[in-house]
Protein backbone atom coordinates (compact mmCIF):
# COMPACT_ATOMS: atom_id res chain seq x y z
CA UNK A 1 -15.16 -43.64 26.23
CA UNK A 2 -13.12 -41.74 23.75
CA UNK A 3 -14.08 -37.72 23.85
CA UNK A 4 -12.87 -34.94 21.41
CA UNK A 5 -10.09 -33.00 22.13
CA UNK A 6 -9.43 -29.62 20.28
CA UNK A 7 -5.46 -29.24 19.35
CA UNK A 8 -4.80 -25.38 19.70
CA UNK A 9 -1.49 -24.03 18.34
CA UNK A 10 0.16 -23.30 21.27
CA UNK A 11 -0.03 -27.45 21.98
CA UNK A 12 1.33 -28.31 18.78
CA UNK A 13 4.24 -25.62 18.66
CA UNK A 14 5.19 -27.21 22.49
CA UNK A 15 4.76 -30.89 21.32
CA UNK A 16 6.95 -30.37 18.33
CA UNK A 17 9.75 -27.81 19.38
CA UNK A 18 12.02 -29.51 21.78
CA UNK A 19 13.33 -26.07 23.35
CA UNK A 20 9.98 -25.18 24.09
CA UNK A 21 9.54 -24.30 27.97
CA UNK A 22 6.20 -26.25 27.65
CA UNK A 23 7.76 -29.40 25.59
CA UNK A 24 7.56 -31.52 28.57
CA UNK A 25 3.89 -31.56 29.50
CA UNK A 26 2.97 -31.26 26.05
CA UNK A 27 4.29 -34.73 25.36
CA UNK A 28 3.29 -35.80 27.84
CA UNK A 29 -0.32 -34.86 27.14
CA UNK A 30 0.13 -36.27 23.96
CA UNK A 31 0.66 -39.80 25.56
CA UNK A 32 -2.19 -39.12 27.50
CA UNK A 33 -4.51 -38.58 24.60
CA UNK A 34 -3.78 -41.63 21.98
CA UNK A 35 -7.27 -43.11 22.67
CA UNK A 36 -8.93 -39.41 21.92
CA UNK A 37 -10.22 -38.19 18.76
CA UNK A 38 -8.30 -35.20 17.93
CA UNK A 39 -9.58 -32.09 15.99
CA UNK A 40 -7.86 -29.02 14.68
CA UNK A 41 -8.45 -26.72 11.79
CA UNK A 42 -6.12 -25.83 8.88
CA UNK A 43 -5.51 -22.32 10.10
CA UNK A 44 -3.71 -24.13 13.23
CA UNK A 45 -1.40 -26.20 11.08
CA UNK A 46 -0.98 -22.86 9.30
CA UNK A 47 0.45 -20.92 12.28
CA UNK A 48 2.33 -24.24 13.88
CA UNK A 49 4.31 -24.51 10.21
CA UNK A 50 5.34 -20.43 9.85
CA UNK A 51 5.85 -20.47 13.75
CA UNK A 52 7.74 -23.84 13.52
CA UNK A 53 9.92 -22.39 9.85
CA UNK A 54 10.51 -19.22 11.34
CA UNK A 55 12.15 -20.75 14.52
CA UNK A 56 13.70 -23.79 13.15
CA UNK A 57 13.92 -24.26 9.67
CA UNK A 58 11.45 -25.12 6.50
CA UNK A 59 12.48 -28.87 6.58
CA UNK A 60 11.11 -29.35 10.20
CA UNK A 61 8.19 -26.88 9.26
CA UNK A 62 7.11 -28.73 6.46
CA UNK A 63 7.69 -32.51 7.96
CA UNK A 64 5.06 -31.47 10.53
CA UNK A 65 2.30 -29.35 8.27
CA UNK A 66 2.76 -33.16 6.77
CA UNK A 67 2.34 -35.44 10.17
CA UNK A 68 -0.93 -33.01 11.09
CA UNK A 69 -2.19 -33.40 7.48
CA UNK A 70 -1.92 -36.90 7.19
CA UNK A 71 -2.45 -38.43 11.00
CA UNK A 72 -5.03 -40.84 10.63
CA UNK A 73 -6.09 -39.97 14.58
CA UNK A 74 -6.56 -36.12 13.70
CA UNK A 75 -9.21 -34.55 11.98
CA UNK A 76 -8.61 -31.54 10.37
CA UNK A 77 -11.37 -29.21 9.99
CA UNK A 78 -11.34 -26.53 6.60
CA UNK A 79 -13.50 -23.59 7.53
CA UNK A 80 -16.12 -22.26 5.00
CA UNK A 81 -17.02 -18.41 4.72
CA UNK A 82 -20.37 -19.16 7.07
CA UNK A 83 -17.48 -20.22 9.73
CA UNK A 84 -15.12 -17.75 9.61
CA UNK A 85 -17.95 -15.09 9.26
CA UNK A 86 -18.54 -16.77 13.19
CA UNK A 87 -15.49 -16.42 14.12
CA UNK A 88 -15.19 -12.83 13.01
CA UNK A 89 -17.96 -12.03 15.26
CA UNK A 90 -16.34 -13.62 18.26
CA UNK A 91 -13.18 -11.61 17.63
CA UNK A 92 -15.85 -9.05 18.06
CA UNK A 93 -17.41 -9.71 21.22
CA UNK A 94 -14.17 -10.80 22.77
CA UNK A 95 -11.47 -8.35 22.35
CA UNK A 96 -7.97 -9.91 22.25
CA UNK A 97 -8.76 -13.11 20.66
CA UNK A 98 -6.67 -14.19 17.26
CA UNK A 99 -8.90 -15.13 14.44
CA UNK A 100 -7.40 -18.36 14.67
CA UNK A 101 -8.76 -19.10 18.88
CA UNK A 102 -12.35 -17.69 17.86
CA UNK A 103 -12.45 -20.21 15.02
CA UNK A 104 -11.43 -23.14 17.20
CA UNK A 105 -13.86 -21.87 19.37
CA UNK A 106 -16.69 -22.01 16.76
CA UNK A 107 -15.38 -25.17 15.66
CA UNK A 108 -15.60 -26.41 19.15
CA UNK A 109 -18.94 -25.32 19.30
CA UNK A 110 -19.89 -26.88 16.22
CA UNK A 111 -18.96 -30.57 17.29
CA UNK A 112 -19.45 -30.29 20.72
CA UNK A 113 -16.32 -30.32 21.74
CA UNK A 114 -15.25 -29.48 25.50
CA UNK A 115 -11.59 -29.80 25.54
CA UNK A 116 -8.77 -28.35 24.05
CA UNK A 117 -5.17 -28.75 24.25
CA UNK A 118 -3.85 -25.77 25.45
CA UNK A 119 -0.72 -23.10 26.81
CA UNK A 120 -2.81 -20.15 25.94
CA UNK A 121 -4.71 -19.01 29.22
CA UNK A 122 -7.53 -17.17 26.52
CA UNK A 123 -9.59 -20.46 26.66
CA UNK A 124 -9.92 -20.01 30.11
CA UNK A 125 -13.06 -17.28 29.21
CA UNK A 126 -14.65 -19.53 28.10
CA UNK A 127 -17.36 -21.51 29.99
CA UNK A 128 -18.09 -25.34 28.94
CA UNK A 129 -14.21 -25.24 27.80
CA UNK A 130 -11.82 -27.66 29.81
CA UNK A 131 -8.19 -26.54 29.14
CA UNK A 132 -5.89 -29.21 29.15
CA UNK A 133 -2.16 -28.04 29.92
């Protein structure tokens, strides 16, 4: 049965940057997931392409704000005010948490989504939330 599987930031950056110390078992997550439905928002394309243009240059940034955009397997979720405004209050209640994490957390919440492709140990505060890494 195919499930839902949150792409975090942290996931893409490793998937796409070769030199990444996490490369390895990012792709090879992403082999394991071509029969999931995949979900991110636009604010993690957003960090992935000024993380990705900062470290490597606009051409490779750009080529994969495109492949995210346009990946028929991916949803991409645009937040609304009423979203972020939840996501606010979760950077709230849970010092330390980027904007960015408590939105994919609302959006996880949203869909009912349990897992989420992810280096970044904050997830793991979560209960319900299966990290994959």
């Amino acid at each position: 049965m195919t499930s839902l599987i949150f792409l975090d930031t942290s996931f893409l950056i490793a998937f796409f940057l070769n030199t990444d110390e996490d490369h390895a078992r990012a792709a090879e997550l992403g082999r394991e997931m071509t029969a999931e439905r995949l979900v991110l928002s636009s604010h993690n394309i957003e960090e992935a392409v000024t993380f990705l243009q900062r470290r490597e240059n606009t051409k490779k940034a750009k080529e994969v704000g495109e492949r995210l955009l346009e990946a028929q397997e991916i949803e991409v979720m645009f937040p609304d005010k009423e979203l972020l405004l939840e996501a606010l209050q979760v950077v709230e209640k849970h010092g330390g948490l980027s904007l960015c994490d408590a939105l994919a957390i609302v959006i996880m919440k949203q869909k009912n989504i349990k897992k989420i492709a992810s280096f970044d140990s904050d997830f793991d505060r979560f209960p319900g939330i299966q990290r994959l890494y």
